[in-house]
C-alpha atoms as a PDB file:
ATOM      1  CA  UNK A   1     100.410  87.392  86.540  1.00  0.00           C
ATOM      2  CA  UNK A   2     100.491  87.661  90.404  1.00  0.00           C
ATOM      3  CA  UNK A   3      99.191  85.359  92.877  1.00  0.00           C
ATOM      4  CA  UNK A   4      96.674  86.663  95.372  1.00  0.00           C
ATOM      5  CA  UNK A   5      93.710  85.699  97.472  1.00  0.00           C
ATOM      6  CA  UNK A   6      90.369  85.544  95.609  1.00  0.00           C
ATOM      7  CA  UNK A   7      87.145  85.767  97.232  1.00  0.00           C
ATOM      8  CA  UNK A   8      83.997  85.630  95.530  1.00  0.00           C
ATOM      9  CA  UNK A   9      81.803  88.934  96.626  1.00  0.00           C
ATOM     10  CA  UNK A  10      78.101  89.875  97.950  1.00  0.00           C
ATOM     11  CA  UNK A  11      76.820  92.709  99.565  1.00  0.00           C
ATOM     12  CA  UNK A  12      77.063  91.115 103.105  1.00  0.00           C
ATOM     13  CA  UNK A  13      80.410  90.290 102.367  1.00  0.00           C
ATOM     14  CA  UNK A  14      81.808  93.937 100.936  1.00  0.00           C
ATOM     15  CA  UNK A  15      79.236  95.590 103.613  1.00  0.00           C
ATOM     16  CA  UNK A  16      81.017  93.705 106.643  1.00  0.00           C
ATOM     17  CA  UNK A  17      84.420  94.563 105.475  1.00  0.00           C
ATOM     18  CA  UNK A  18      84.213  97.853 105.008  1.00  0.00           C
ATOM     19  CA  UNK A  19      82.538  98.347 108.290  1.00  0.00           C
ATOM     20  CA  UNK A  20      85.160  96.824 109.560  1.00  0.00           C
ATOM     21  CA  UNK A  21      87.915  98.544 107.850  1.00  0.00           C
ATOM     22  CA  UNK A  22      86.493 101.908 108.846  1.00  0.00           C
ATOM     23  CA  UNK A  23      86.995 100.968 112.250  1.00  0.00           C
ATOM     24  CA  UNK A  24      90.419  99.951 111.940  1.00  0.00           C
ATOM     25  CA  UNK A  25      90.915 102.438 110.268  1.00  0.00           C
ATOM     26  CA  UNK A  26      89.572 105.162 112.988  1.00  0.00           C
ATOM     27  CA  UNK A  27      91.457 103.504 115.898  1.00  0.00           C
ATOM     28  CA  UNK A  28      95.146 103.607 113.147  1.00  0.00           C
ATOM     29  CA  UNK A  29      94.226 107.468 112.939  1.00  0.00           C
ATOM     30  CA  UNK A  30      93.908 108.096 116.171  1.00  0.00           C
ATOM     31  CA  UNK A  31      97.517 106.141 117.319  1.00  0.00           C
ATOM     32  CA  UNK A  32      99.146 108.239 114.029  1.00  0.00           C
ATOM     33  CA  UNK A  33      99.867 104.831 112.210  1.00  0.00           C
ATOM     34  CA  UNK A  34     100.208 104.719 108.805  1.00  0.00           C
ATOM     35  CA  UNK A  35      96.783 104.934 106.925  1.00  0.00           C
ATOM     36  CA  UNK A  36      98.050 103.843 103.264  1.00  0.00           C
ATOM     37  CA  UNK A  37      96.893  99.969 102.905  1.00  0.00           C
ATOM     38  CA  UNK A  38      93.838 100.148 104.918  1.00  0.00           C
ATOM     39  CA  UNK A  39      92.410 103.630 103.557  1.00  0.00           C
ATOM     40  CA  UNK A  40      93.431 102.045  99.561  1.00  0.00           C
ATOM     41  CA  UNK A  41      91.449  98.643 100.548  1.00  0.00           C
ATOM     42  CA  UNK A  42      88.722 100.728 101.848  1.00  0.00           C
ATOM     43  CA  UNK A  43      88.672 102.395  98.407  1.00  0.00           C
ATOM     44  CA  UNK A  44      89.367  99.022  96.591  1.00  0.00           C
ATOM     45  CA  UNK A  45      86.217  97.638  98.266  1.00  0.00           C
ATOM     46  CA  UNK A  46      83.901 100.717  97.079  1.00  0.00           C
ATOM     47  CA  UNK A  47      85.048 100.530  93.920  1.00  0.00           C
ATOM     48  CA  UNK A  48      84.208  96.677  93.708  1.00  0.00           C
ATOM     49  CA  UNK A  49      81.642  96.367  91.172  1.00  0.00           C
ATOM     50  CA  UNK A  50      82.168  92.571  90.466  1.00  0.00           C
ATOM     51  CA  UNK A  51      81.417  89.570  92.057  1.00  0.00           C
ATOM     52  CA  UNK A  52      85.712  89.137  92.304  1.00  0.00           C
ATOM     53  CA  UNK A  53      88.076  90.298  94.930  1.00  0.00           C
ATOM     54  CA  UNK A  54      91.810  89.841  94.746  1.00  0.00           C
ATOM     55  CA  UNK A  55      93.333  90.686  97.750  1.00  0.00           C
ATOM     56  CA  UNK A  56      97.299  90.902  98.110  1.00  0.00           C
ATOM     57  CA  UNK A  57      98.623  89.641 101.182  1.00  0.00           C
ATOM     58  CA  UNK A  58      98.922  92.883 103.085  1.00  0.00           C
ATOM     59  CA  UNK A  59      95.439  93.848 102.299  1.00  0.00           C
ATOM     60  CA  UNK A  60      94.615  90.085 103.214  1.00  0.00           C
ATOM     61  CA  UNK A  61      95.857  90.294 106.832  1.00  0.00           C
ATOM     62  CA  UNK A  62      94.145  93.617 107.358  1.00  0.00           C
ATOM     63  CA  UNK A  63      91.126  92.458 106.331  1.00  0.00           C
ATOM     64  CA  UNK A  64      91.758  88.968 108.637  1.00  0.00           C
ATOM     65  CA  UNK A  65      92.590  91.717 111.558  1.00  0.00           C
ATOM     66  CA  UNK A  66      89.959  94.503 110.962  1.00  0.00           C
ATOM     67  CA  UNK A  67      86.862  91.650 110.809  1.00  0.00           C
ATOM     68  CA  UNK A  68      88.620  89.903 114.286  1.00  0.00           C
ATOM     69  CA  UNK A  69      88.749  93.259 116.331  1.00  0.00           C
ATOM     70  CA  UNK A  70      85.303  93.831 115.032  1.00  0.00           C
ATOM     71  CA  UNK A  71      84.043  90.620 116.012  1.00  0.00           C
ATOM     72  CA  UNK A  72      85.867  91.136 119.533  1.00  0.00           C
ATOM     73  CA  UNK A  73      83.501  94.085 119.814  1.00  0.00           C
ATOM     74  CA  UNK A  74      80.872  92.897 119.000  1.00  0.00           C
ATOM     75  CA  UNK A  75      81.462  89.778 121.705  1.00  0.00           C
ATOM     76  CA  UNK A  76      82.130  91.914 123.976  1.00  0.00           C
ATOM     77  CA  UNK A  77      78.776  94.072 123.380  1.00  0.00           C
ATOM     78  CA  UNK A  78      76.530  90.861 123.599  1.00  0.00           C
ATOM     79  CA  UNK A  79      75.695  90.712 120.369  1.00  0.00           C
ATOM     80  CA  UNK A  80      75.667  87.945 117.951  1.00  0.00           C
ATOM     81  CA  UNK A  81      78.611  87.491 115.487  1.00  0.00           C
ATOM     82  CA  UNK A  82      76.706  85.207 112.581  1.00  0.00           C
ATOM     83  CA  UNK A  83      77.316  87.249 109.993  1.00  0.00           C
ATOM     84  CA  UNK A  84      80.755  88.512 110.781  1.00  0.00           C
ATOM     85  CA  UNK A  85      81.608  84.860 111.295  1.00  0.00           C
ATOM     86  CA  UNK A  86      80.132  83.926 107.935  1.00  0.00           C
ATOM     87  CA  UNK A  87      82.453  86.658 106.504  1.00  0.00           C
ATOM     88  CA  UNK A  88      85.388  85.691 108.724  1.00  0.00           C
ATOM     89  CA  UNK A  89      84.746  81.986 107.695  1.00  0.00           C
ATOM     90  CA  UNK A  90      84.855  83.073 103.859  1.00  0.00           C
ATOM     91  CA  UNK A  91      87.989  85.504 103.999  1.00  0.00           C
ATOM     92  CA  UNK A  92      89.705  81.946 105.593  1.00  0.00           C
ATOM     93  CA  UNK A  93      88.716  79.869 102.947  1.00  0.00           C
ATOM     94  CA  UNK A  94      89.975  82.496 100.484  1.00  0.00           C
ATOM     95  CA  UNK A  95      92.696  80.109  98.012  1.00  0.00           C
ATOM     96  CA  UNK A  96      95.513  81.956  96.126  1.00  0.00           C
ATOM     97  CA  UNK A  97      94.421  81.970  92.026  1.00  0.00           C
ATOM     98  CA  UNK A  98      96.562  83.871  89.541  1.00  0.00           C
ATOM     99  CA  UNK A  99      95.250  87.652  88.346  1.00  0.00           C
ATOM    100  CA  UNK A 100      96.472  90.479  86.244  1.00  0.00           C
ATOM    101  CA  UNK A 101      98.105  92.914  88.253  1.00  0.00           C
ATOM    102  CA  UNK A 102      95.797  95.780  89.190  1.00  0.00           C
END
């Protein structure tokens, strides 16, 4: 048993995140960062089929960073942030439970 961040899912929720990720995940690719927690969460995400998500505390802080340079964007586009602050707001609240390591 392993504690980790546990955030109940929707489609809003999963959509947002990987849009998100993809980004980040672009603008690591282009700079030649490693691609290995953010391309695997990506993946993680798709693969979500529950309601669940346990999120380790790597993949937790590039989710926290992915939906804030997103929401940046989107700021500085004009547009409105409701959603990706409802997201954001969720991902926040997210408490630490116990799970079986996946």
């Amino acid at each position: 048993m392993e504690k980790q961040r546990y955030i109940k899912m929707d489609e809003l929720t999963k959509n947002m995140l990987v849009f998100a990720l993809y980004d980040l995940f672009q603008e690591e690719k282009k700079k030649g960062m490693p691609l290995d927690v953010t391309g695997n969460l990506i993946v993680k995400l798709d693969r979500c089929r529950e309601k669940k998500l346990f999120l380790t505390d790597n993949e937790y802080q590039k989710a926290v960073l992915a939906l804030n340079k997103h929401r940046d964007a989107r700021i500085a586009e004009g547009d409105y942030t409701d959603c990706i602050d409802r997201v954001f707001y969720k991902l926040l609240q997210a408490k630490y439970k116990r799970c079986a390591v996946r």
